[in-house]
N, C-alpha and C. Protein backbone atom coordinates (compact mmCIF):
# COMPACT_ATOMS: atom_id res chain seq x y z
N UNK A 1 0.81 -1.19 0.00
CA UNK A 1 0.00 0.00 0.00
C UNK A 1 0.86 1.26 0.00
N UNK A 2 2.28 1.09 0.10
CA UNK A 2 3.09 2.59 0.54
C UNK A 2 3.02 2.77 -1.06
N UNK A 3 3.34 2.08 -1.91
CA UNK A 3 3.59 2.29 -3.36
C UNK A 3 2.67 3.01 -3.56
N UNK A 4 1.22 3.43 -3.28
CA UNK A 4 -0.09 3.94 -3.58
C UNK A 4 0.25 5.49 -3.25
N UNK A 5 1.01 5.75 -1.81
CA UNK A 5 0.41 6.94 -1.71
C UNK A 5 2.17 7.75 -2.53
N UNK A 6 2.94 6.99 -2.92
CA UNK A 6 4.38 7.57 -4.00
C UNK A 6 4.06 7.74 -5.44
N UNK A 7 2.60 7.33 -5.33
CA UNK A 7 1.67 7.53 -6.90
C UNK A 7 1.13 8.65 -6.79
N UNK A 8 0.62 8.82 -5.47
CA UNK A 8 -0.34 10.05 -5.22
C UNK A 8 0.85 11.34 -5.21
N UNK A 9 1.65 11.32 -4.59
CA UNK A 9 2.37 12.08 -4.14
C UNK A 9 3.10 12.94 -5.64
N UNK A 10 3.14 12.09 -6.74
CA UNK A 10 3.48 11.51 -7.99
C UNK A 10 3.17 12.37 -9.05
N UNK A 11 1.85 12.20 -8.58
CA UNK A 11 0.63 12.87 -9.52
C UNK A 11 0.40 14.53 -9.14
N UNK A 12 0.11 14.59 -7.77
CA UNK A 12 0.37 15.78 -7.08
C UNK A 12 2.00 16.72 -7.98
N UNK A 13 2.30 16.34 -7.98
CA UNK A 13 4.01 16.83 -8.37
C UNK A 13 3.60 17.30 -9.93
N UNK A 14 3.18 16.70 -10.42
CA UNK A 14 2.83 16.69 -12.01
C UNK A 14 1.53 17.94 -12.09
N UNK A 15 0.61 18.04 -11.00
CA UNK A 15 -0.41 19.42 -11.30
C UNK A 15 0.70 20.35 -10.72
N UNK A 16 1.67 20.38 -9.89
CA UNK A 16 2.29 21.67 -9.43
C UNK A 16 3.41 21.73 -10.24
N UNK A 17 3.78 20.83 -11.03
CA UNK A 17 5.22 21.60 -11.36
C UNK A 17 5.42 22.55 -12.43
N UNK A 18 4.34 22.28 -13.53
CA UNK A 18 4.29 23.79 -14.28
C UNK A 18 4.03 25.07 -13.93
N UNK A 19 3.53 25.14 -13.06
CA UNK A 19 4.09 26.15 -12.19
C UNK A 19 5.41 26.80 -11.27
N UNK A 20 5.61 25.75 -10.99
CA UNK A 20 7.44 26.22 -10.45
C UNK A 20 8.34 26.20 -11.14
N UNK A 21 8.19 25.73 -12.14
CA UNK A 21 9.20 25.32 -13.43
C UNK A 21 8.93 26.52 -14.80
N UNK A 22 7.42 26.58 -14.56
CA UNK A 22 7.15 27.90 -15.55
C UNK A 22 7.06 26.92 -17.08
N UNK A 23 6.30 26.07 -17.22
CA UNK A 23 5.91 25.37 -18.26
C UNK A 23 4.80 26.10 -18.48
N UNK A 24 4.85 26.56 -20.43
CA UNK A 24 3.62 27.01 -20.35
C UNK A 24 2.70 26.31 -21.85
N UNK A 25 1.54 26.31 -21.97
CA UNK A 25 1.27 26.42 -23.56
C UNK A 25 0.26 24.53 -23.06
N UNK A 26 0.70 23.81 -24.08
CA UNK A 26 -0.18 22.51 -24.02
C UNK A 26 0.33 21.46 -22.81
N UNK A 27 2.11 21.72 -22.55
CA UNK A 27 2.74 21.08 -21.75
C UNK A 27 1.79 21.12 -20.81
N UNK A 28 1.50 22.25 -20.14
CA UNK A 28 1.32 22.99 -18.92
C UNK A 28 -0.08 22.20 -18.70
N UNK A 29 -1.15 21.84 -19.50
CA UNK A 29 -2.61 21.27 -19.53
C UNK A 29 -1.87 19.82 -19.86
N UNK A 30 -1.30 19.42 -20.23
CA UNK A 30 -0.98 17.79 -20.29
C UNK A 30 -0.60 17.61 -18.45
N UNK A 31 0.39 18.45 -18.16
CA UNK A 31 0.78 17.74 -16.88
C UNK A 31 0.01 18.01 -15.48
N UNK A 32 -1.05 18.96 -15.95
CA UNK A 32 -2.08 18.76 -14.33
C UNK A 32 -3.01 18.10 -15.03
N UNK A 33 -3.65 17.65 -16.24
CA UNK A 33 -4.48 16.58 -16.40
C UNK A 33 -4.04 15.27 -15.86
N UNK A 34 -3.03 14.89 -16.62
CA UNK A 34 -2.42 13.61 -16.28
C UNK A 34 -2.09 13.62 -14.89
N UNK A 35 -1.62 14.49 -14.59
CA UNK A 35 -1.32 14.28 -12.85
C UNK A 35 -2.90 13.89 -11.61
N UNK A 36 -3.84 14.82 -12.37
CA UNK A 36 -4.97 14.55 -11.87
C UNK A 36 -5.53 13.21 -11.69
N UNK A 37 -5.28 12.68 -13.24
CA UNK A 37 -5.95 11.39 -12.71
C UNK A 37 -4.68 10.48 -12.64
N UNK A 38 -3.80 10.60 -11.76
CA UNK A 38 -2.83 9.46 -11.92
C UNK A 38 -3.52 9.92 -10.07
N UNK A 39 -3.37 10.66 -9.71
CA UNK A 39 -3.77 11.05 -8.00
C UNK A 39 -4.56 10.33 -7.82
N UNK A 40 -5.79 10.47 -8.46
CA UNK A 40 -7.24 10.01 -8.21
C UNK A 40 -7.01 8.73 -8.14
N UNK A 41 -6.78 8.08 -9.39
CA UNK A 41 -6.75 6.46 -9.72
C UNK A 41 -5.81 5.88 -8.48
N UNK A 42 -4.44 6.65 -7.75
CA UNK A 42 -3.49 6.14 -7.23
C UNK A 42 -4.78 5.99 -6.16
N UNK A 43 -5.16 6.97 -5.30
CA UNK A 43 -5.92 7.32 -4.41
C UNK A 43 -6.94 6.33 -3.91
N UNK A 44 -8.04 5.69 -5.29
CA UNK A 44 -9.35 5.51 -5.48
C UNK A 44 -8.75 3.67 -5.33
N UNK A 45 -7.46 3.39 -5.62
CA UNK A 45 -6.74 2.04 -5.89
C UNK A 45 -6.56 1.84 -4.08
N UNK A 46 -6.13 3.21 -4.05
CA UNK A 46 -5.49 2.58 -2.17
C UNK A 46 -6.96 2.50 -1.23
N UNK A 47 -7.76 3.24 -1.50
CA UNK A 47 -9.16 2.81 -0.70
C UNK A 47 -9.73 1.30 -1.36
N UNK A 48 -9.29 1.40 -2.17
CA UNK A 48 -10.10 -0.29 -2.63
C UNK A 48 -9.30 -1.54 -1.96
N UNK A 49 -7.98 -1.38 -1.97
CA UNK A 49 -7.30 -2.30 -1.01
C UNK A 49 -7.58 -2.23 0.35
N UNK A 50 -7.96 -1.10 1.10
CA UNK A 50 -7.99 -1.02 2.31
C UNK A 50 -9.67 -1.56 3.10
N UNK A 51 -10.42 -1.55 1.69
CA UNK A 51 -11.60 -2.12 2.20
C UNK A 51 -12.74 -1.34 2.21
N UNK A 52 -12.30 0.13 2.00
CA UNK A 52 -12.75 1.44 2.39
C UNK A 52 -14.06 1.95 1.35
């Protein structure tokens, strides 16, 4: 289950870093989409193992 929340953590990193990095244009919408649902799915994966 630790692998779950280094996905989340993962994904999180991917909506903030065009911003600290100053990515702008399609990059910038590819990497908080994709980051979004890599969070969610990491997220929605670790409540399903836990029973939750």
């Amino acid at each position: 289950m630790q692998i779950k929340w280094v996905h989340i953590v993962l994904g999180l990193w991917l909506v903030v870093s065009p911003f600290l990095l100053n990515i702008t244009g399609a990059g910038r919408w590819s990497n908080i989409i994709v980051g979004i649902i890599i969070a969610v799915l990491a997220y929605t994966s670790s409540k399903q193992e836990a029973g939750v």
